[in-house]
Protein backbone atom coordinates (compact mmCIF):
# COMPACT_ATOMS: atom_id res chain seq x y z
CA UNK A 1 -71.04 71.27 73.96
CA UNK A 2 -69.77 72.07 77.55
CA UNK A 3 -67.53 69.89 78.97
CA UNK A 4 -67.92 67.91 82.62
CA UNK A 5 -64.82 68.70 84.93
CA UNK A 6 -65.99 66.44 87.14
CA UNK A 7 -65.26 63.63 85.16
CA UNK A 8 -62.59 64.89 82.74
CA UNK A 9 -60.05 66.24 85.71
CA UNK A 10 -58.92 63.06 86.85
CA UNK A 11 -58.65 61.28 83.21
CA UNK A 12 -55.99 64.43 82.27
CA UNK A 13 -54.12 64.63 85.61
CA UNK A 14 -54.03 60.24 84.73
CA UNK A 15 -53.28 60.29 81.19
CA UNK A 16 -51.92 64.11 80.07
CA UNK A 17 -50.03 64.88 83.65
CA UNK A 18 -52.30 68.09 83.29
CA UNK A 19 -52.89 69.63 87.21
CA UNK A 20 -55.66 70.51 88.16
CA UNK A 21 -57.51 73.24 88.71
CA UNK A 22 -59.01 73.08 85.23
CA UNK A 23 -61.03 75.61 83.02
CA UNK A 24 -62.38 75.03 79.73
CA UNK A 25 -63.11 78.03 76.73
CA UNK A 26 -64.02 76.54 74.17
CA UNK A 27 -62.85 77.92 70.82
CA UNK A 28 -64.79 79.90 68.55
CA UNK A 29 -64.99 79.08 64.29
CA UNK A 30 -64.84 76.01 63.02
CA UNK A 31 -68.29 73.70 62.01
CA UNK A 32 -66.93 69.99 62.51
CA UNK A 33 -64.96 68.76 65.61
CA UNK A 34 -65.65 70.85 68.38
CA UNK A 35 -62.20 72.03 70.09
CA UNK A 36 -61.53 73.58 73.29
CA UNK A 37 -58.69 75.18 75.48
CA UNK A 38 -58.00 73.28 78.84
CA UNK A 39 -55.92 75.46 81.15
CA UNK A 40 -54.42 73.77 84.01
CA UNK A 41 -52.22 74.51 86.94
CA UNK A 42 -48.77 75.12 85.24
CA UNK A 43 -49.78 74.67 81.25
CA UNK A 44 -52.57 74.57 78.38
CA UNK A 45 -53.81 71.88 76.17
CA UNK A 46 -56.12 71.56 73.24
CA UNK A 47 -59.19 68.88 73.41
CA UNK A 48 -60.64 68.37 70.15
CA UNK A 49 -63.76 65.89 70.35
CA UNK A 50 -66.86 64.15 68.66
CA UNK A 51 -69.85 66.05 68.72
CA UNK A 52 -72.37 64.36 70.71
CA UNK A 53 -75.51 63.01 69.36
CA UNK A 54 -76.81 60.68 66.38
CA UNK A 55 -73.95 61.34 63.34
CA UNK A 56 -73.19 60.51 60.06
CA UNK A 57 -71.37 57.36 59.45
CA UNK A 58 -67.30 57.56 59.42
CA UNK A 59 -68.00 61.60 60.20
CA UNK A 60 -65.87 63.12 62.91
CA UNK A 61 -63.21 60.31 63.31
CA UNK A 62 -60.84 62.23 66.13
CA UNK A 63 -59.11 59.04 66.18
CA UNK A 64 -58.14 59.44 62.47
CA UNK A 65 -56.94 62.80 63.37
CA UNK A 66 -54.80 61.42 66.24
CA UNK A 67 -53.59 58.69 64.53
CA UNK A 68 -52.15 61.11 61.43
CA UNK A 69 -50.55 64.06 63.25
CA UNK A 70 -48.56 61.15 65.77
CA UNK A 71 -47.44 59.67 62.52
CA UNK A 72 -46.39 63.09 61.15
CA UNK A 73 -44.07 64.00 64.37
CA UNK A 74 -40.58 64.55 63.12
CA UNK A 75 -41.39 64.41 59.34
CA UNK A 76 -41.62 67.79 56.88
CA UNK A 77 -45.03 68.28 57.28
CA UNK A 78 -45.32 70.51 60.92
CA UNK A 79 -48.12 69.05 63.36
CA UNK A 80 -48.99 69.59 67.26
CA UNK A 81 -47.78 67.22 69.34
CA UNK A 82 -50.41 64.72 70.03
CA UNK A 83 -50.69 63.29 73.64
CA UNK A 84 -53.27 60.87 74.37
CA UNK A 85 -56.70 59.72 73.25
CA UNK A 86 -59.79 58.85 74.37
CA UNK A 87 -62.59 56.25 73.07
CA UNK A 88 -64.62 55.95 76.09
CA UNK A 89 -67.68 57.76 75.57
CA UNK A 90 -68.25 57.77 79.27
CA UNK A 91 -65.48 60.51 80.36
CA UNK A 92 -67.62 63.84 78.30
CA UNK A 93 -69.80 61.91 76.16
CA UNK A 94 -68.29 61.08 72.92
CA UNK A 95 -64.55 60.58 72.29
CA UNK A 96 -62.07 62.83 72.05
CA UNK A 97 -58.22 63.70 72.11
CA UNK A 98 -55.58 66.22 73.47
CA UNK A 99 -52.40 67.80 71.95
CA UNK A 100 -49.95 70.52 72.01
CA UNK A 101 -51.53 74.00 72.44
CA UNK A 102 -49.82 76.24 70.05
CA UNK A 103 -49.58 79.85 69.97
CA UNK A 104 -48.92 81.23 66.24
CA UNK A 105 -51.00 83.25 63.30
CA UNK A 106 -54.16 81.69 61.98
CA UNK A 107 -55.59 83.74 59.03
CA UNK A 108 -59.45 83.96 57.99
CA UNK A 109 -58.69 85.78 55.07
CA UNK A 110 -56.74 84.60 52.06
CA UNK A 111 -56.21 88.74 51.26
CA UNK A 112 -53.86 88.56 54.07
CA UNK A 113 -55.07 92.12 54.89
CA UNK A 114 -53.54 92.15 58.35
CA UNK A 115 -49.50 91.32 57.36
CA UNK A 116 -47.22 93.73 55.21
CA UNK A 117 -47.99 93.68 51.50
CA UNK A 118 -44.24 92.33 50.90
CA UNK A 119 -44.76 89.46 53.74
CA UNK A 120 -48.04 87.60 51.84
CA UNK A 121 -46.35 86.38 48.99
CA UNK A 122 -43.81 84.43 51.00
CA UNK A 123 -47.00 83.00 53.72
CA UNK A 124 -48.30 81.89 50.18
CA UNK A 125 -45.28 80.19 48.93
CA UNK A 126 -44.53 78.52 52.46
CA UNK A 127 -48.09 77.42 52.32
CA UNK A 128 -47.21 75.60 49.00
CA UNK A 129 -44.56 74.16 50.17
CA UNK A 130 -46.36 72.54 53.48
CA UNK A 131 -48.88 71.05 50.76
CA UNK A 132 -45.80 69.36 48.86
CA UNK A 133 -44.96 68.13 52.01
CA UNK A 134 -47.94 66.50 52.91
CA UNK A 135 -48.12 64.85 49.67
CA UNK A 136 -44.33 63.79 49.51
CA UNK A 137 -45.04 61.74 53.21
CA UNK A 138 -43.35 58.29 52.80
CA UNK A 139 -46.32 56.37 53.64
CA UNK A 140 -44.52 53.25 54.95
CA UNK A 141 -41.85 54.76 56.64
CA UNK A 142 -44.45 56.67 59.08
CA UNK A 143 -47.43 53.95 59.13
CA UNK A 144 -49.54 55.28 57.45
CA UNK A 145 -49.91 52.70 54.07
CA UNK A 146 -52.96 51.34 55.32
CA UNK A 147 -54.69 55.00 56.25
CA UNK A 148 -57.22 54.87 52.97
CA UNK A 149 -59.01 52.47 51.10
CA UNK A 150 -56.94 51.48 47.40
CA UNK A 151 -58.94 52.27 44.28
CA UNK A 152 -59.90 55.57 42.59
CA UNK A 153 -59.83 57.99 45.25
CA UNK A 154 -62.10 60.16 43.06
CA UNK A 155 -64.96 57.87 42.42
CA UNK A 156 -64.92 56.68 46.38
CA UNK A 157 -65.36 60.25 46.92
CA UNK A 158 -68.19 61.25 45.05
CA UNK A 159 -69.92 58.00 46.00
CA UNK A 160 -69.19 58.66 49.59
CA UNK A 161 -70.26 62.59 49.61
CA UNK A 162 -73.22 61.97 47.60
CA UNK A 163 -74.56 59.84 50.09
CA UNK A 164 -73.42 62.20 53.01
CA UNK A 165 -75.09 64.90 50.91
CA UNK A 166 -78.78 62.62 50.66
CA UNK A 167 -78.32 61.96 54.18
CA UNK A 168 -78.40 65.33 55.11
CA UNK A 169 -80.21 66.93 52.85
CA UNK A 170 -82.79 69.10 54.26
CA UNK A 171 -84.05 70.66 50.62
CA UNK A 172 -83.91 69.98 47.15
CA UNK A 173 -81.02 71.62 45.41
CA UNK A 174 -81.45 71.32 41.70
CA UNK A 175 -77.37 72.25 40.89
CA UNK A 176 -76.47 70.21 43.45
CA UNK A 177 -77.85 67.02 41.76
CA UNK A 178 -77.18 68.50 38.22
CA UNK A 179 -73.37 68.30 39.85
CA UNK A 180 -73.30 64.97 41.56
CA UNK A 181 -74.65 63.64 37.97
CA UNK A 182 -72.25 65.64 36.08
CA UNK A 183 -69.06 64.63 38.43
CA UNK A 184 -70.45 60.89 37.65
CA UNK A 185 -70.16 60.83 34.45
CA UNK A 186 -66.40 63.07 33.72
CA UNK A 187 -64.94 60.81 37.01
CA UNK A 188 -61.50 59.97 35.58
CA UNK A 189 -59.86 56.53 35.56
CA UNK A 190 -57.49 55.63 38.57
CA UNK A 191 -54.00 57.25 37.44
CA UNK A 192 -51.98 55.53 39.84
CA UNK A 193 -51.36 58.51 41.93
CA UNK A 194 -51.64 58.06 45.74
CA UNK A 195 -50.27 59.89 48.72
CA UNK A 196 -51.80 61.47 51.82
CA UNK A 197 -54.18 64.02 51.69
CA UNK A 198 -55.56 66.60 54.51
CA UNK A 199 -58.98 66.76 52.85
CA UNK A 200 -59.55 70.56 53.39
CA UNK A 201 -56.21 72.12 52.84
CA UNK A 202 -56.67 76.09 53.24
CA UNK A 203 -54.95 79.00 54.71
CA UNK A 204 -57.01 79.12 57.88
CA UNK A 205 -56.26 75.45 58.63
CA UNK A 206 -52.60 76.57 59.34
CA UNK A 207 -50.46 77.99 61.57
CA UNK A 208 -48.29 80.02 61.09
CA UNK A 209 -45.29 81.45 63.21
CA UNK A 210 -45.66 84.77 65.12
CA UNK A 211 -43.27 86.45 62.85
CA UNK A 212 -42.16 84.67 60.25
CA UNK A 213 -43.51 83.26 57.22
CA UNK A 214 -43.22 79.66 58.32
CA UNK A 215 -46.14 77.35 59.15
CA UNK A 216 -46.11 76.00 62.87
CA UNK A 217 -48.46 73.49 62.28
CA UNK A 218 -51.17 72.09 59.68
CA UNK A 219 -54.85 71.73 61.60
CA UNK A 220 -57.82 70.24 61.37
CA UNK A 221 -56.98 66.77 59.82
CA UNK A 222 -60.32 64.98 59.49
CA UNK A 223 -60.84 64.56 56.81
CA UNK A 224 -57.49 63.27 55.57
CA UNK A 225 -56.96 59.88 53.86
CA UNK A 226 -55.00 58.20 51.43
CA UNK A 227 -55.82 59.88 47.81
CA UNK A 228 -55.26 61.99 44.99
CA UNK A 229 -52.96 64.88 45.84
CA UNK A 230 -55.04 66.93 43.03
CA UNK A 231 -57.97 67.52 45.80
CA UNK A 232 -55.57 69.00 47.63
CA UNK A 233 -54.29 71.30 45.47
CA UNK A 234 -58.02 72.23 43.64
CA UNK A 235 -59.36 72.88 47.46
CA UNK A 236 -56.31 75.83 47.40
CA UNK A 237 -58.15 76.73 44.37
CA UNK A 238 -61.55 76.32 44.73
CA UNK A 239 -61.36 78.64 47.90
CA UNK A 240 -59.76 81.22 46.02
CA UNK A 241 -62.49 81.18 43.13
CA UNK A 242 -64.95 82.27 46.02
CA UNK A 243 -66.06 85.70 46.92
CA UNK A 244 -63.59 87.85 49.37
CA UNK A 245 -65.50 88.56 52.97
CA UNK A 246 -66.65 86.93 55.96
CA UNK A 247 -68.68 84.41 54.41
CA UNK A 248 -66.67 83.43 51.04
CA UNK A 249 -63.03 83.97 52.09
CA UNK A 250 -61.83 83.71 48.84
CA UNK A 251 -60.49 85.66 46.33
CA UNK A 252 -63.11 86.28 43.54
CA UNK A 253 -62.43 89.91 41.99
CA UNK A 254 -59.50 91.04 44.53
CA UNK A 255 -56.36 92.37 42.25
CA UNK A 256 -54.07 89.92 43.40
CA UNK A 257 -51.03 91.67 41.36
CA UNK A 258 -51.51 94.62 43.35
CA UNK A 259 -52.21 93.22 46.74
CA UNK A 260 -48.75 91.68 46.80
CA UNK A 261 -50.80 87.46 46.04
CA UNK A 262 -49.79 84.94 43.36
CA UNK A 263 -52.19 83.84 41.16
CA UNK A 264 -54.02 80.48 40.64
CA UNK A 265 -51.76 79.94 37.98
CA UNK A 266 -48.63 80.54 39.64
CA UNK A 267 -49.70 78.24 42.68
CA UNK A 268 -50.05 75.76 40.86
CA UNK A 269 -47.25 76.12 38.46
CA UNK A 270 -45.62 75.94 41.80
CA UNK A 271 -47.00 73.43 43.08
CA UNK A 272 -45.81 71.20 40.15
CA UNK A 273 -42.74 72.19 39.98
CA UNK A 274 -42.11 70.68 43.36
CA UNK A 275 -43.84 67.41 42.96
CA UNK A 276 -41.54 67.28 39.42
CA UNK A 277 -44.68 67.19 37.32
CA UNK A 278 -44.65 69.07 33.31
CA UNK A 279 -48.88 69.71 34.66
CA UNK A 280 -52.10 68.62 35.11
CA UNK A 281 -54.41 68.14 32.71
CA UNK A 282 -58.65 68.69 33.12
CA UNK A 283 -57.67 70.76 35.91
CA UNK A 284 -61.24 71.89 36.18
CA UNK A 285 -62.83 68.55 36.79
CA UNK A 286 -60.95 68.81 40.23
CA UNK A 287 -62.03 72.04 41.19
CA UNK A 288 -65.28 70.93 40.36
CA UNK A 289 -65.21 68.48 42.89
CA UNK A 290 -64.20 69.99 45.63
CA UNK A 291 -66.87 72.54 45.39
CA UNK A 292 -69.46 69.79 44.98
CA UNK A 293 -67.90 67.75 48.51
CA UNK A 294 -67.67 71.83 50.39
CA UNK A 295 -71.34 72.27 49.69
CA UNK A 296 -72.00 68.46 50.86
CA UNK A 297 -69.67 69.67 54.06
CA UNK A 298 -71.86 72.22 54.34
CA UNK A 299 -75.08 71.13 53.98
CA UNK A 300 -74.15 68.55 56.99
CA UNK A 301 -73.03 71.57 58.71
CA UNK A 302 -76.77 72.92 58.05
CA UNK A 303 -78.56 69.37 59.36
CA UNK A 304 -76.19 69.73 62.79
CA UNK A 305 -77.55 73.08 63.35
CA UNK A 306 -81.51 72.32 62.61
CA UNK A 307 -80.59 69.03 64.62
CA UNK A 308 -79.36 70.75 67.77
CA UNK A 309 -75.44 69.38 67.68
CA UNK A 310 -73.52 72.05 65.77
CA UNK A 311 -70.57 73.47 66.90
CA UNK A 312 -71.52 76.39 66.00
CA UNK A 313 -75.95 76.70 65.00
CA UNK A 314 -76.32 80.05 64.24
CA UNK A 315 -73.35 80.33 62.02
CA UNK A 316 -73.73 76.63 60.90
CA UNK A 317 -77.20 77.80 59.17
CA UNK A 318 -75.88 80.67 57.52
CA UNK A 319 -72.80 78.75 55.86
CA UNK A 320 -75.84 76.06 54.61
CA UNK A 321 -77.19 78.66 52.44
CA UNK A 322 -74.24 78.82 50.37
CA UNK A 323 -74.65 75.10 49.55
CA UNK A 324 -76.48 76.52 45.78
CA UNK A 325 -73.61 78.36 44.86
CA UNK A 326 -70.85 75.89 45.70
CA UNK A 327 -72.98 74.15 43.50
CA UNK A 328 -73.52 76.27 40.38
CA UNK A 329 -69.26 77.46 40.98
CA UNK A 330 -69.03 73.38 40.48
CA UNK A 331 -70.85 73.44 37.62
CA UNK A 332 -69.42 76.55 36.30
CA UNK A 333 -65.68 74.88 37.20
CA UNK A 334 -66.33 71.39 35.40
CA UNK A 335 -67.37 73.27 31.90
């Protein structure tokens, strides 16, 4: 995962302005795109790129990710700045792009443990509001009408994940097929409903300002599409439905009242009354799915690591073992 200086120096002094003398740290979390801070002369920049090594098909598409936050500049939904990317395998090895490096709060912890008790419910309600955002986009005006395949967004999912899942499965899970099967047959019909979609909308994919409760910028695009905006919302939710700690980062059993943290009701009753929606209805079918395409995530995240290209191995393993409950919480989820 180390990056050549040799050859990247002269394609960012060319195509980022970005002086040399360079260093590279690259940055720790995170089980997908591996991302890195480039310091130069005079200024810092963020390289996010492809791991190297055999992949699975349409997996770590840094070009979708470019594509989406320069099409985002300038609307509601807050992004890094985007400079310039990179499809020639032949500069580190697999492709890659650089934006805007940001300085800001990232949070690991949906408690919000390390802010004021008075100060999380308003991070919570600006991180609703982002989600709105995305999902309010006006796909023409910004480009982005032909981002996704048309069709039921749900059914292309669980057709597409359950073949990521086979592809990387490393063990029989018995839940995890009992799921897949189970999501099959309760897929709803196409409702019409289409907008863009981040893919794995959670607190520690944003950024939020140094001291106020206002998100700098929304990270970690993808695996954003055209789709349903209920994935979106039912990833908030699935997250939450997790255990609190390292591992889980959600929710499960933590007095929200008390802590100063809405519930999943009021997020979403929220959530709709933005989007100018009376509800949604089977509202479990979608949390359901999420935590059936997280443990498929995961389990891919598990393959990298026995394979040798995680981001991340040793922690990469340990988040595979959690691929059985994801899988029962589905079932448990879709009733």
């Amino acid at each position: 995962m180390s990056l050549d200086l040799e050859r990247l120096s002269p394609w960012l002094e060319a195509n980022v302005g970005l002086q040399g003398p360079h260093s590279v740290t690259k940055f720790t979390g995170g089980q997908s795109n591996p991302t890195y801070l480039v310091q130069g002369a005079e200024r810092s920049v963020v390289l996010r790129r492809k791991p190297p090594g055999k992949l699975l098909k349409s997996a770590h598409a840094v070009d979708r990710e470019f594509r989406v936050q320069r099409a985002l500049a300038g609307t509601e939904v807050p992004v890094a700045e985007v400079y310039a990317l990179c499809e020639d395998d032949g500069v580190i090895g697999s492709a890659f792009y650089v934006m805007e490096h940001l300085s800001g709060r990232v949070f690991d912890d949906p408690r919000l443990g390390d802010v004021d008790k008075a100060e999380r419910r308003p991070l919570i309600n600006e991180m609703g509001r982002v989600l709105a955002a995305i999902h309010s986009v006006d796909l023409e005006a910004t480009g982005l009408a032909d981002y996704g395949p048309s069709g039921n967004y749900f059914r292309r999912q669980i057709d597409r994940w359950s073949k990521q899942y086979k592809a990387s499965e490393t063990e029989v899970i018995p839940a995890m097929d009992q799921l897949i099967a189970a999501l099959d047959r309760a897929c709803p019909e196409d409702d019409g409903r289409v907008t863009l979609v981040h893919g794995d909308y959670r607190i520690d994919n944003l950024m939020f300002d140094a001291a106020a409760p206002r998100v700098r910028a929304v990270l970690d695009w993808e695996l954003s599409t055209l789709g349903h905006p209920f994935a979106d919302l039912a990833a908030v939710i699935m997250q939450w439905q997790m255990p609190p700690g390292e591992q889980g980062r959600g929710l499960r059993g933590v007095d929200r009242e008390a802590q100063g943290l809405v519930s999943d009701e009021e997020f979403v009753s929220a959530y709709c009354k933005r989007m100018g929606i009376d509800g949604i209805e089977k509202f479990g079918f979608y949390v359901a799915f999420c935590f059936f395409r997280m443990g498929a995530i995961l389990q891919g995240v598990a393959k990298r690591a026995l394979d040798g290209n995680a981001s991340d191995p040793e922690r990469g393993l340990r988040l595979g073992a959690f691929v059985p409950l994801y899988a029962e919480a589905g079932r448990e989820a879709l009733g």
